[in-house]
PDB file of N, CA and C in Angstrom:
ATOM      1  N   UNK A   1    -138.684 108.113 100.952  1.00  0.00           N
ATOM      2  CA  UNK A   1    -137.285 107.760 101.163  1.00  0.00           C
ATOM      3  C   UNK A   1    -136.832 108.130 102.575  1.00  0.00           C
ATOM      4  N   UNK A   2    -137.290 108.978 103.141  1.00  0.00           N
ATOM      5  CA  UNK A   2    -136.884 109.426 104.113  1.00  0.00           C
ATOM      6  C   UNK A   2    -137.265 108.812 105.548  1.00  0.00           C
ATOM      7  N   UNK A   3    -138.623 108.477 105.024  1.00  0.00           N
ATOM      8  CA  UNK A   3    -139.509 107.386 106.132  1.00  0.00           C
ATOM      9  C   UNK A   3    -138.528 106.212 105.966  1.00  0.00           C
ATOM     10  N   UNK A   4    -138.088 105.502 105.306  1.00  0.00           N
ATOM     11  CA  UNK A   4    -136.998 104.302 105.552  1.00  0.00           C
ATOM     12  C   UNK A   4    -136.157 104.510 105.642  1.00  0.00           C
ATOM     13  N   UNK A   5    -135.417 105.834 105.436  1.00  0.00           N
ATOM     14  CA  UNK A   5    -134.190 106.151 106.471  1.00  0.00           C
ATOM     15  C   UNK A   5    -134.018 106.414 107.477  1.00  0.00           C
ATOM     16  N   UNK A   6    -135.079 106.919 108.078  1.00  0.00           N
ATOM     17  CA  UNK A   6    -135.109 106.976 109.739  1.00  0.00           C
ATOM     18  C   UNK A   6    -135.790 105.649 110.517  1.00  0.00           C
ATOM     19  N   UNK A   7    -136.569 104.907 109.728  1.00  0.00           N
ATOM     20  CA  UNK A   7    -136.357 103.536 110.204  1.00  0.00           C
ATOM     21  C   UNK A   7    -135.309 102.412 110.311  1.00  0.00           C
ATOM     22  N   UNK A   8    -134.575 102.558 109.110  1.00  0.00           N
ATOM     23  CA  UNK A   8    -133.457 101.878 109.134  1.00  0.00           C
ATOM     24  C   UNK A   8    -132.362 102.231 110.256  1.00  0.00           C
ATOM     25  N   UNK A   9    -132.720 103.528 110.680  1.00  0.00           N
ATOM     26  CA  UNK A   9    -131.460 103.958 111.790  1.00  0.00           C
ATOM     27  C   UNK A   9    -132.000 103.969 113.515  1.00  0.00           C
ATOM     28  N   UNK A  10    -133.308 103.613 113.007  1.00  0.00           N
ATOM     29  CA  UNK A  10    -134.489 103.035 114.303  1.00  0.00           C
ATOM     30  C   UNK A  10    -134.696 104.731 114.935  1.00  0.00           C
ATOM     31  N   UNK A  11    -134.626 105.465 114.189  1.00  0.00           N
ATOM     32  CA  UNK A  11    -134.923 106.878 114.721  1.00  0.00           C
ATOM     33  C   UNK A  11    -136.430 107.217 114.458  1.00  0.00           C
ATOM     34  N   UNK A  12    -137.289 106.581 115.847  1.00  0.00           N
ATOM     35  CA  UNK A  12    -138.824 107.290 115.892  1.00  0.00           C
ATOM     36  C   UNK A  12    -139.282 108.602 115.329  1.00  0.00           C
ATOM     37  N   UNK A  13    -140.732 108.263 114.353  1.00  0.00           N
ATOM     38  CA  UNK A  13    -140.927 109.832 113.558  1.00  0.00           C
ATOM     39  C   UNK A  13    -141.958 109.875 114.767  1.00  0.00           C
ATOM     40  N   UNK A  14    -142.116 111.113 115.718  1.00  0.00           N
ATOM     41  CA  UNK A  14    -143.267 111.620 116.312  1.00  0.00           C
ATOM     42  C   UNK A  14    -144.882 112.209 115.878  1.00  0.00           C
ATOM     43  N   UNK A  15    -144.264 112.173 114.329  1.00  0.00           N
ATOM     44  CA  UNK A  15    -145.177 113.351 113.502  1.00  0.00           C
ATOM     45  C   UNK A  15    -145.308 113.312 112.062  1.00  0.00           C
ATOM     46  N   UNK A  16    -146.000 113.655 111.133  1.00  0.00           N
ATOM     47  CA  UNK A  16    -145.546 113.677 109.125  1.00  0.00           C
ATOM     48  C   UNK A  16    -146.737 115.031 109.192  1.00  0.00           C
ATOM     49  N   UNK A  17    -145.738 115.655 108.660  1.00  0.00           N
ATOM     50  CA  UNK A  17    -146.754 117.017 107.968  1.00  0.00           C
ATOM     51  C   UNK A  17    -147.836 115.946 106.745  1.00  0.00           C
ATOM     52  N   UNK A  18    -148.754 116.940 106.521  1.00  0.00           N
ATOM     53  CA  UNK A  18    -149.248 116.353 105.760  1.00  0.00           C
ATOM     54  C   UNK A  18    -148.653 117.230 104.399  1.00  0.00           C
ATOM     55  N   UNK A  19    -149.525 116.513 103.141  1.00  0.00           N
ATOM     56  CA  UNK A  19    -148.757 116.650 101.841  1.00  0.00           C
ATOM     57  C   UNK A  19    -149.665 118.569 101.524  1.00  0.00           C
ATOM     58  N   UNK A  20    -148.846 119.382 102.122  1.00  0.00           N
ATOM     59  CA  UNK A  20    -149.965 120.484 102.148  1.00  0.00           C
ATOM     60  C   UNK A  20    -148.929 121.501 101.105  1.00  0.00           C
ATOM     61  N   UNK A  21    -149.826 122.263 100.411  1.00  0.00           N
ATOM     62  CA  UNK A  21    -149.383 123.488  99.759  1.00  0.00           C
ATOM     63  C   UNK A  21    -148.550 124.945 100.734  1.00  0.00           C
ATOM     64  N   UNK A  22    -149.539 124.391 101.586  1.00  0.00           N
ATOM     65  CA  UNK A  22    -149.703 125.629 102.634  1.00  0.00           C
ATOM     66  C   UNK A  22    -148.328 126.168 103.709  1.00  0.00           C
ATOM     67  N   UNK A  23    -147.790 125.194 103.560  1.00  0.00           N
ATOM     68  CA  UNK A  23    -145.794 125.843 103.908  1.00  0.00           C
ATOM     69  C   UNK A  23    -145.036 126.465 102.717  1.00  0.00           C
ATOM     70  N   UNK A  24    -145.268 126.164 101.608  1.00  0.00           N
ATOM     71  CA  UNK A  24    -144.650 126.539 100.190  1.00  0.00           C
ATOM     72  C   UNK A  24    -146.034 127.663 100.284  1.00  0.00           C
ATOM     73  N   UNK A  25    -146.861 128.425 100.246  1.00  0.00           N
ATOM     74  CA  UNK A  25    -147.279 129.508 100.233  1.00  0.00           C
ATOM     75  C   UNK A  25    -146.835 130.463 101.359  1.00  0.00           C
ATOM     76  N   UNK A  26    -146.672 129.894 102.660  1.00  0.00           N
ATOM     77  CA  UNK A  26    -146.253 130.927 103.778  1.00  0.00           C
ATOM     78  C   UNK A  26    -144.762 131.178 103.540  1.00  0.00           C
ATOM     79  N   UNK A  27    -143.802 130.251 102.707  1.00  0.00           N
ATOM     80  CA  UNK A  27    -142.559 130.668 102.898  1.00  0.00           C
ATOM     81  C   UNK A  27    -142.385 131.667 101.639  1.00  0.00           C
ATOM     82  N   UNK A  28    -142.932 131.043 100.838  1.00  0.00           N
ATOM     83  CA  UNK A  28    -142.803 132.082  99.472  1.00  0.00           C
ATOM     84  C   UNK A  28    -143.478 133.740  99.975  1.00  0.00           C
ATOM     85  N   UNK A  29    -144.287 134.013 100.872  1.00  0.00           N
ATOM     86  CA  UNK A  29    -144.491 134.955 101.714  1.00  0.00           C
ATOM     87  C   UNK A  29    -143.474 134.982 102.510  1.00  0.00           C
ATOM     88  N   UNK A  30    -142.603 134.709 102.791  1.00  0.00           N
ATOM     89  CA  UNK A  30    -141.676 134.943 104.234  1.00  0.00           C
ATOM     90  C   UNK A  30    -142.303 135.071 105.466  1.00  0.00           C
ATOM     91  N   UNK A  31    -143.079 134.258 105.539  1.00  0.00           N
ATOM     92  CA  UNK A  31    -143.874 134.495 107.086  1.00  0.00           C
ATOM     93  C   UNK A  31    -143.998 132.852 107.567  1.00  0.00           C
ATOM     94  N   UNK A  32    -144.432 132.440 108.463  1.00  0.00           N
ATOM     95  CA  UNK A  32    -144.092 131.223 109.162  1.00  0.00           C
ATOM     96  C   UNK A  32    -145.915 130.835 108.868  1.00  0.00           C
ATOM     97  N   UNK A  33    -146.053 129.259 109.200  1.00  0.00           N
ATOM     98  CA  UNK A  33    -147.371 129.015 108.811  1.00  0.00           C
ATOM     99  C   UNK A  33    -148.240 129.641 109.628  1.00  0.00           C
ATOM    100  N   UNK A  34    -148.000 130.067 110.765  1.00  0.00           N
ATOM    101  CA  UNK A  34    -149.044 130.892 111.841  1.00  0.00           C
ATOM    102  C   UNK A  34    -149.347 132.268 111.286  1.00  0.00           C
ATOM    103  N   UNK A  35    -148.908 132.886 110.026  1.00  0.00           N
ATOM    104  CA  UNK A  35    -148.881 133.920 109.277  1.00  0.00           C
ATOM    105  C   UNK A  35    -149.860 134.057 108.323  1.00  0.00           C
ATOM    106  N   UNK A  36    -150.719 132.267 107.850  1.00  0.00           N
ATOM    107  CA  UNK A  36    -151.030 132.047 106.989  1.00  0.00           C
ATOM    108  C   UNK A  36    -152.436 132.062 107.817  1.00  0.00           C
ATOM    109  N   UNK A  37    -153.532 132.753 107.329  1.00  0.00           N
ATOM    110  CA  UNK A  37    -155.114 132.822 107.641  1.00  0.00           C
ATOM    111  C   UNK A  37    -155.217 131.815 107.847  1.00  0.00           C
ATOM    112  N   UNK A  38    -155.801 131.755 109.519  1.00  0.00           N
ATOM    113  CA  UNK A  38    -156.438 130.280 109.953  1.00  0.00           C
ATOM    114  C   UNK A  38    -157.426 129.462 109.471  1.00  0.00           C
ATOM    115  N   UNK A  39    -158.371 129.752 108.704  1.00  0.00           N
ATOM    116  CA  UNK A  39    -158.902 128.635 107.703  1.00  0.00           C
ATOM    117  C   UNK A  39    -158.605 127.773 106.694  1.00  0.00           C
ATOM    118  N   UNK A  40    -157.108 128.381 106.775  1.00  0.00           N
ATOM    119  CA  UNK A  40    -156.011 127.472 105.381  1.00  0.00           C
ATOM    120  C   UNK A  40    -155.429 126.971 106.017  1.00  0.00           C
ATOM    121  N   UNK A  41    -155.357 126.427 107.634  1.00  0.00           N
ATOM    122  CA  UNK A  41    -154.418 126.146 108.009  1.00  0.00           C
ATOM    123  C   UNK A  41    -154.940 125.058 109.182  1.00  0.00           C
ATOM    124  N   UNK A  42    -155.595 125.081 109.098  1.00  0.00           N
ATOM    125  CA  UNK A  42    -156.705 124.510 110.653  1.00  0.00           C
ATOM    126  C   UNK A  42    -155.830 122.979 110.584  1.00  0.00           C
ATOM    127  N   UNK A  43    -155.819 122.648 109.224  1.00  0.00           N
ATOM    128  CA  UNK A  43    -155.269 121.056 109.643  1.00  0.00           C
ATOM    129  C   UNK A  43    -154.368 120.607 109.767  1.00  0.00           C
ATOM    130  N   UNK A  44    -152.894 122.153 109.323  1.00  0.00           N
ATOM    131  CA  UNK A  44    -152.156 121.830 109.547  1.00  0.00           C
ATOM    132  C   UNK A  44    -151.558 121.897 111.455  1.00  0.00           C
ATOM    133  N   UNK A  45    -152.506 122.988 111.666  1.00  0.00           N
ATOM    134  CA  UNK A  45    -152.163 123.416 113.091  1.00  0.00           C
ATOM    135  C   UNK A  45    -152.139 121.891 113.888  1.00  0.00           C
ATOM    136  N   UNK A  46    -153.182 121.278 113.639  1.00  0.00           N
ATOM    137  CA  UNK A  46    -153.584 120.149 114.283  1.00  0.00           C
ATOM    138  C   UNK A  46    -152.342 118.930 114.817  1.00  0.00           C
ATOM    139  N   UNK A  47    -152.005 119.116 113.443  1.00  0.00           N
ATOM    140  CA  UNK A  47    -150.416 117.860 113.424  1.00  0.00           C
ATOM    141  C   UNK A  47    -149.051 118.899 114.187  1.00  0.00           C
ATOM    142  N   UNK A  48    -148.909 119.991 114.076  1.00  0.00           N
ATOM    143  CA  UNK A  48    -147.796 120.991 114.542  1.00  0.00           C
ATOM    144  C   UNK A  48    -148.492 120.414 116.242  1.00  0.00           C
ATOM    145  N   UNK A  49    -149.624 120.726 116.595  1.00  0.00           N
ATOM    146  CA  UNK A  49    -149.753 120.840 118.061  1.00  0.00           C
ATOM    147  C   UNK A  49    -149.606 119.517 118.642  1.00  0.00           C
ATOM    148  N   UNK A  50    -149.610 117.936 117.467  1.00  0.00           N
ATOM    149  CA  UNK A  50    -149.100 116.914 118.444  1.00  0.00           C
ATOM    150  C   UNK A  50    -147.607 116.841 118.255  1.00  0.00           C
ATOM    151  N   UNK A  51    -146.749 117.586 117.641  1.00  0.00           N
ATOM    152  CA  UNK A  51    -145.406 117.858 118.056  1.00  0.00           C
ATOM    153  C   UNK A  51    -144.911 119.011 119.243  1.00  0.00           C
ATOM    154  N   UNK A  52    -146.098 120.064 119.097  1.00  0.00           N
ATOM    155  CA  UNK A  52    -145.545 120.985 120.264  1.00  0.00           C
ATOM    156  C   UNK A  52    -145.651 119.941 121.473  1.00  0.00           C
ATOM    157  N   UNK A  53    -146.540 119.102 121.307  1.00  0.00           N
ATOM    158  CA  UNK A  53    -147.462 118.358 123.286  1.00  0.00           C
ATOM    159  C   UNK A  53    -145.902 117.527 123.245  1.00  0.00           C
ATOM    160  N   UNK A  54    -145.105 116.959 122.213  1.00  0.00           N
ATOM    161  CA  UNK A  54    -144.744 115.934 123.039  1.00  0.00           C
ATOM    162  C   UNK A  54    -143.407 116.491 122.680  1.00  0.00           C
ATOM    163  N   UNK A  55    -142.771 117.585 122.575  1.00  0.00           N
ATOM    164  CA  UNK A  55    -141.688 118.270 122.661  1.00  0.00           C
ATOM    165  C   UNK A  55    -141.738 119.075 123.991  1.00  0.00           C
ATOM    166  N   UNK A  56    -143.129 119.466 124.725  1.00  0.00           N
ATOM    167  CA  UNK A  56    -143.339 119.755 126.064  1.00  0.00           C
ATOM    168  C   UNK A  56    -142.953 118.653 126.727  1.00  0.00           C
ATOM    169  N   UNK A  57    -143.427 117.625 126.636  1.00  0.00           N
ATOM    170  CA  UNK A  57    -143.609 116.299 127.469  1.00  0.00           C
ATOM    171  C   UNK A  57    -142.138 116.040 127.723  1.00  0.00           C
ATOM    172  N   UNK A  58    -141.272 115.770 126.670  1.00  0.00           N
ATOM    173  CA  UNK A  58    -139.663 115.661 126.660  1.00  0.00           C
ATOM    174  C   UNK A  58    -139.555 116.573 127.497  1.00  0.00           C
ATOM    175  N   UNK A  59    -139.596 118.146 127.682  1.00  0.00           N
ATOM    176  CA  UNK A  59    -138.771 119.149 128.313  1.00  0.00           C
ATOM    177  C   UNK A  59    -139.234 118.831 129.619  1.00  0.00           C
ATOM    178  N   UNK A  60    -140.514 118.801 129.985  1.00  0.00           N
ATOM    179  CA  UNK A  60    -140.991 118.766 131.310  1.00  0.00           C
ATOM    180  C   UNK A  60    -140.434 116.849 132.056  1.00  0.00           C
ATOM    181  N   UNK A  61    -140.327 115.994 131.432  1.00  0.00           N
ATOM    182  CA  UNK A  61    -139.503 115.160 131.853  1.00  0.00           C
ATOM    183  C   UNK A  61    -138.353 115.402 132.361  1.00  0.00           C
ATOM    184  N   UNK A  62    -137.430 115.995 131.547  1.00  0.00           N
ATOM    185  CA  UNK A  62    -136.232 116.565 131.510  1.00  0.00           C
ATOM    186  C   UNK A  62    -135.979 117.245 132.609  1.00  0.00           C
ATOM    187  N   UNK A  63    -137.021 118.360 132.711  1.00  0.00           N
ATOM    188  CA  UNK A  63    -136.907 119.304 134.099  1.00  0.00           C
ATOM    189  C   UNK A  63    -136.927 118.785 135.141  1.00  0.00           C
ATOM    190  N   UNK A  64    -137.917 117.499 135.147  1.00  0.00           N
ATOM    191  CA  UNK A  64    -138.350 116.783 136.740  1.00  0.00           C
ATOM    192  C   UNK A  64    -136.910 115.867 136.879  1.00  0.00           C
ATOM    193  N   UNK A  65    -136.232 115.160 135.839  1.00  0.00           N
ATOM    194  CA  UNK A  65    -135.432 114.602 136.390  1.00  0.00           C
ATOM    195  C   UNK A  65    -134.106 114.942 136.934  1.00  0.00           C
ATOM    196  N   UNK A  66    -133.984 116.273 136.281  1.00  0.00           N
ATOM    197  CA  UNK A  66    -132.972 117.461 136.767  1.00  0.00           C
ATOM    198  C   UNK A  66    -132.797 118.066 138.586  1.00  0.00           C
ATOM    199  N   UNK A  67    -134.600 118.373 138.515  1.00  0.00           N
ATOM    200  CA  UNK A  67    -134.569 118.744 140.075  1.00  0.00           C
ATOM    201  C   UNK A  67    -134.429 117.635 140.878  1.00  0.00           C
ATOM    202  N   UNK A  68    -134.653 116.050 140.463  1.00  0.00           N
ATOM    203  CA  UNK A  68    -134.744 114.989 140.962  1.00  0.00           C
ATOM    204  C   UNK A  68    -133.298 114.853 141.696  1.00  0.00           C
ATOM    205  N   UNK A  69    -132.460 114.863 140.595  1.00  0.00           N
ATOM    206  CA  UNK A  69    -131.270 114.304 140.513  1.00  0.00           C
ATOM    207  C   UNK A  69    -130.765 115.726 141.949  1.00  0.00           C
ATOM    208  N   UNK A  70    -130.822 116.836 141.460  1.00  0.00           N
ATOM    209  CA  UNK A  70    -130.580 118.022 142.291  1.00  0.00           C
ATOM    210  C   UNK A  70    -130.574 117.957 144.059  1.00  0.00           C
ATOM    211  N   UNK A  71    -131.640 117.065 144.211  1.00  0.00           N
ATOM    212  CA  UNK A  71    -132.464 117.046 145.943  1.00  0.00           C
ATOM    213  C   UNK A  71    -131.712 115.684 146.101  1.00  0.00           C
ATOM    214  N   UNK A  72    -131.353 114.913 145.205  1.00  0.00           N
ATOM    215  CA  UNK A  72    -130.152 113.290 145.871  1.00  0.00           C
ATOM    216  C   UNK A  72    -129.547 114.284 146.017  1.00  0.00           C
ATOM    217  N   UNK A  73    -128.647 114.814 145.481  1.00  0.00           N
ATOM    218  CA  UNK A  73    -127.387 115.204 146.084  1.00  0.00           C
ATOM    219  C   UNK A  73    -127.054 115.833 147.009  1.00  0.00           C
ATOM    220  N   UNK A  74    -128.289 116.576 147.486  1.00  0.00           N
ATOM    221  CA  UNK A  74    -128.626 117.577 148.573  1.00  0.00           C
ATOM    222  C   UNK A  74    -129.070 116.815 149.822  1.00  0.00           C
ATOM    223  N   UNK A  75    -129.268 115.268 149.415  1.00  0.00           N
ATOM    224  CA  UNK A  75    -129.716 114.528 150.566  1.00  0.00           C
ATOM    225  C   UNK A  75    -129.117 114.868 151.803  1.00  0.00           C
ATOM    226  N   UNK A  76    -129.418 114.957 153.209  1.00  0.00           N
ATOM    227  CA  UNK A  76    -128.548 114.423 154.265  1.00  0.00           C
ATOM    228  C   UNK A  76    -128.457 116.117 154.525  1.00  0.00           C
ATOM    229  N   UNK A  77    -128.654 117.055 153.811  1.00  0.00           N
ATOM    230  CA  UNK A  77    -128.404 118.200 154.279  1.00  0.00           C
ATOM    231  C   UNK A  77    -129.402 119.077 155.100  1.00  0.00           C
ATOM    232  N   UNK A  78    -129.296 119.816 155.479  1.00  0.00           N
ATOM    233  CA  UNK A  78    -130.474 120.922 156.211  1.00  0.00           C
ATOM    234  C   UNK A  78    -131.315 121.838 154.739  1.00  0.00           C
ATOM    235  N   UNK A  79    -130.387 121.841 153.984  1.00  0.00           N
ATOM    236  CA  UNK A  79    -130.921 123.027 152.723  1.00  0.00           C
ATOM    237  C   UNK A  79    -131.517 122.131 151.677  1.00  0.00           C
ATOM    238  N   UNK A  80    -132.724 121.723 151.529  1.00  0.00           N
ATOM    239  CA  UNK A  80    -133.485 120.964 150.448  1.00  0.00           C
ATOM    240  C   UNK A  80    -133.775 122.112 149.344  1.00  0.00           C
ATOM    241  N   UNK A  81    -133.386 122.889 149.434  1.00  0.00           N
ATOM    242  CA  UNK A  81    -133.691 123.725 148.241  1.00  0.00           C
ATOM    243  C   UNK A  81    -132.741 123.830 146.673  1.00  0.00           C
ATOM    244  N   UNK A  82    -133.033 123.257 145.632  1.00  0.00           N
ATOM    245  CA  UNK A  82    -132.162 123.485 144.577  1.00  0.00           C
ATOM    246  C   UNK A  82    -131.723 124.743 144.429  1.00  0.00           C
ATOM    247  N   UNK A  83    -129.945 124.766 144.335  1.00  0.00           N
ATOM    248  CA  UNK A  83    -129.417 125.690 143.821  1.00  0.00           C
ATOM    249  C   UNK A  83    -129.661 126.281 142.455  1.00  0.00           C
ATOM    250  N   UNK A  84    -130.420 126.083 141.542  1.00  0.00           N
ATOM    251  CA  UNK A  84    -130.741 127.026 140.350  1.00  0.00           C
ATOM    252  C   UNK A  84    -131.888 127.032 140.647  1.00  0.00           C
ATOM    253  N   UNK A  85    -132.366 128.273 139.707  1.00  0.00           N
ATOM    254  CA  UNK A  85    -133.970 128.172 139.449  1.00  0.00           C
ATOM    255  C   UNK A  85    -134.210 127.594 138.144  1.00  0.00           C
ATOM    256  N   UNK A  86    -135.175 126.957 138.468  1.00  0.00           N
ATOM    257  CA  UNK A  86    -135.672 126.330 136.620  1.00  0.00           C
ATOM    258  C   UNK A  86    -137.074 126.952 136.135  1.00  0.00           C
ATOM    259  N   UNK A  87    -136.947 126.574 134.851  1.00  0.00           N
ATOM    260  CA  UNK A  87    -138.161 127.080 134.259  1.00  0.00           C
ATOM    261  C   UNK A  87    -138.470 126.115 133.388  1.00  0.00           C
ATOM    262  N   UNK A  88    -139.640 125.988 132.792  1.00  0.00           N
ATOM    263  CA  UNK A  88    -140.464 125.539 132.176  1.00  0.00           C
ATOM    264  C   UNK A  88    -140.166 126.058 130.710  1.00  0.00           C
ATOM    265  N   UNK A  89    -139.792 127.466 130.395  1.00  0.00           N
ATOM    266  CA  UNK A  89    -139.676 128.110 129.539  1.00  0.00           C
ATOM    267  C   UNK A  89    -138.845 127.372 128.627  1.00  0.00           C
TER     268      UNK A  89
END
């Protein structure tokens, strides 16, 4: 149901957990799935890490077009240096 509700609203899924036990055991532990012994978990890590890459990819876009935008406005001046510091973080 949920897969045709975010199609119907044209909102791209990046990712689908798979149909795993293994979040309903780490939460019923209160610990996060990285809590859960890495041999129970290997496949879920797999699908989490193509959401971490392209939740990086967004931020690090984000950052470049920030300093981008930062150095136009600074055009024409002697000081090419952006007034904030950024991070990656």
């Amino acid at each position: 149901m949920l897969t045709r509700f975010l199609a119907s609203l044209k909102i791209p899924m990046i990712a689908v957990f798979r149909d795993s036990q293994n979040f309903v055991h780490a939460s019923a532990q209160g610990v996060g799935i990285c809590g859960v012994p890495a041999h129970r978990i290997k496949n879920d890590v797999v699908q989490m890490n193509a959401i971490v890459t392209w939740l990086d990819k967004c931020s690090t876009r984000r950052l470049h077009a920030e300093i981008e935008q930062e150095f136009e406005q600074l055009a024409g001046t002697e000081n090419l240096t952006p007034s904030h510091r950024y991070s990656l973080d």
